[in-house]
Protein backbone atom coordinates (compact mmCIF):
# COMPACT_ATOMS: atom_id res chain seq x y z
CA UNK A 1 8.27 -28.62 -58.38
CA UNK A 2 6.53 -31.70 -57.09
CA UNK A 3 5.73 -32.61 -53.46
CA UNK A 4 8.45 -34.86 -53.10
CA UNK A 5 11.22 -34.73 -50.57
CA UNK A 6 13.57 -36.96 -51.11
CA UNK A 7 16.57 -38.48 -48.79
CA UNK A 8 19.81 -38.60 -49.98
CA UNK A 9 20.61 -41.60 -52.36
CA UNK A 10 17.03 -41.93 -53.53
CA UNK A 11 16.46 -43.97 -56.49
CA UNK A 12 13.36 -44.76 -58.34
CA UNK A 13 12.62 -47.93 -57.55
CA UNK A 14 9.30 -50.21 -56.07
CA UNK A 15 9.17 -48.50 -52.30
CA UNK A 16 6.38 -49.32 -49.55
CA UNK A 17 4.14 -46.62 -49.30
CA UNK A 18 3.36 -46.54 -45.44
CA UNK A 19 -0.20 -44.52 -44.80
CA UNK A 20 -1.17 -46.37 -42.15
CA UNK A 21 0.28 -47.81 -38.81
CA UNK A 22 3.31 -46.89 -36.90
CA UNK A 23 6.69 -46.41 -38.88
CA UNK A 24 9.88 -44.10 -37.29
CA UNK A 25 13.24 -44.32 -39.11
CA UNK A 26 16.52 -42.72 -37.73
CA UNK A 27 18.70 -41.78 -41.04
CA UNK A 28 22.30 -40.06 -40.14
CA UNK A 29 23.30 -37.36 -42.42
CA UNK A 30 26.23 -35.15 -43.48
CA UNK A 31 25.94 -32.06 -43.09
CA UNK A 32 25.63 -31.20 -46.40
CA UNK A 33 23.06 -33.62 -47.00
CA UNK A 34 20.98 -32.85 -43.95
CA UNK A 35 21.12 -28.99 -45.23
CA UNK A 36 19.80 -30.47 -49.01
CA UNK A 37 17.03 -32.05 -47.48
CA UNK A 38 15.72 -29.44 -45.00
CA UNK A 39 15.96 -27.21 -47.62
CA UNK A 40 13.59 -29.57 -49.92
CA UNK A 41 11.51 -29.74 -46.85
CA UNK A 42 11.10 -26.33 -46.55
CA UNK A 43 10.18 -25.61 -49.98
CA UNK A 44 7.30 -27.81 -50.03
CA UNK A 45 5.96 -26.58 -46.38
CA UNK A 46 6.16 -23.29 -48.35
CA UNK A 47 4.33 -24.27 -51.49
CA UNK A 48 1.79 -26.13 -50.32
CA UNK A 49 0.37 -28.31 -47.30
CA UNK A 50 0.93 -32.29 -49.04
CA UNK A 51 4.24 -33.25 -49.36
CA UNK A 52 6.14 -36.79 -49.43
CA UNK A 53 8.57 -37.95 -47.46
CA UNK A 54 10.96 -40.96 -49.16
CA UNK A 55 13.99 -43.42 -48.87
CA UNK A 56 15.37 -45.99 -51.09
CA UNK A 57 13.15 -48.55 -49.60
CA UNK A 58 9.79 -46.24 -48.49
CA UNK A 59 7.31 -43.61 -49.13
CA UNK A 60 5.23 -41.79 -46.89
CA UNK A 61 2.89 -39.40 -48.56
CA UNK A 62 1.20 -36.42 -46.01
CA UNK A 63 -1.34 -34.21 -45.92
CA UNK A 64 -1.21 -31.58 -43.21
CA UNK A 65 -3.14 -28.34 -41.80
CA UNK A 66 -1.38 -25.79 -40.07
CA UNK A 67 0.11 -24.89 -37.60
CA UNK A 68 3.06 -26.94 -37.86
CA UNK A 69 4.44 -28.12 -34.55
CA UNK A 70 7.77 -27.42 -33.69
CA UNK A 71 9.72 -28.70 -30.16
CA UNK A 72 13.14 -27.37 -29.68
CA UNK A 73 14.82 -29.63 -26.71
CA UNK A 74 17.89 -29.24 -25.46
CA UNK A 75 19.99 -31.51 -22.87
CA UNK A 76 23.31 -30.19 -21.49
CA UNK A 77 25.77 -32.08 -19.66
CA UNK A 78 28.98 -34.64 -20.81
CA UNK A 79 27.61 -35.41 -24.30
CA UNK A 80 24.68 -32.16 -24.98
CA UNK A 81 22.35 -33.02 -27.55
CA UNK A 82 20.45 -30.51 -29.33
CA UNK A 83 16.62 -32.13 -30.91
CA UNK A 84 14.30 -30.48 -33.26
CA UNK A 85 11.13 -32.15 -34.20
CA UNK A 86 8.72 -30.42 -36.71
CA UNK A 87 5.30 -32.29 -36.20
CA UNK A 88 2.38 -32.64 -39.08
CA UNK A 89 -0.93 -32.96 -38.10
CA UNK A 90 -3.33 -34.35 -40.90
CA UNK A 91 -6.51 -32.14 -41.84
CA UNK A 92 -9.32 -32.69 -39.62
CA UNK A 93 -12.48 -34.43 -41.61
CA UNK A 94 -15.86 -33.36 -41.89
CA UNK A 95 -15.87 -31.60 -38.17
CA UNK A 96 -16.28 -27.71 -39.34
CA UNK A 97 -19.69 -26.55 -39.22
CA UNK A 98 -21.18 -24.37 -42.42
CA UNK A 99 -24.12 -22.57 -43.18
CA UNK A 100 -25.37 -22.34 -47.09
């Protein structure tokens, strides 16, 4: 299994890798699809802490420490919307202290 979590409708083709600058994307998903990919997702958090995130058009390869974030928001009312947001931190570089 590779770290590679696709989007429904991926094809191979030349993406953009994005590892740098500011990049959000809202994608609307069937069910079905939306249970595919957090499935996907959720194998890779398990496996390991790099995975890939992709589209037709982009790429956007991660490497993460833990502890995963994750906000749970909730607004009631005429039209309730229910939000969860899993947030990726990278690793941190070079700041741990050692003694050899």
């Amino acid at each position: 299994m590779g770290d590679r979590v696709n989007l429904p409708d991926d094809r191979e083709r030349n993406r953009t890798t994005v590892t740098d600058g500011f990049f959000e994307r809202e994608i609307h998903l069937s069910r079905s699809a939306t249970a595919s990919f957090l499935r996907d997702l959720a194998d890779q958090v398990e496996n390991d802490t790099s995975l890939t995130l992709s589209s037709q058009e982009w790429e956007i390869p991660f490497e993460y420490r833990e502890p995963v974030e994750v906000e749970v928001e909730f607004a009631g009312g005429r039209e309730a919307e229910l939000e969860v947001e899993f947030e990726f931190t990278e690793p941190r570089g070079g700041d741990e202290l050692s003694v050899e």
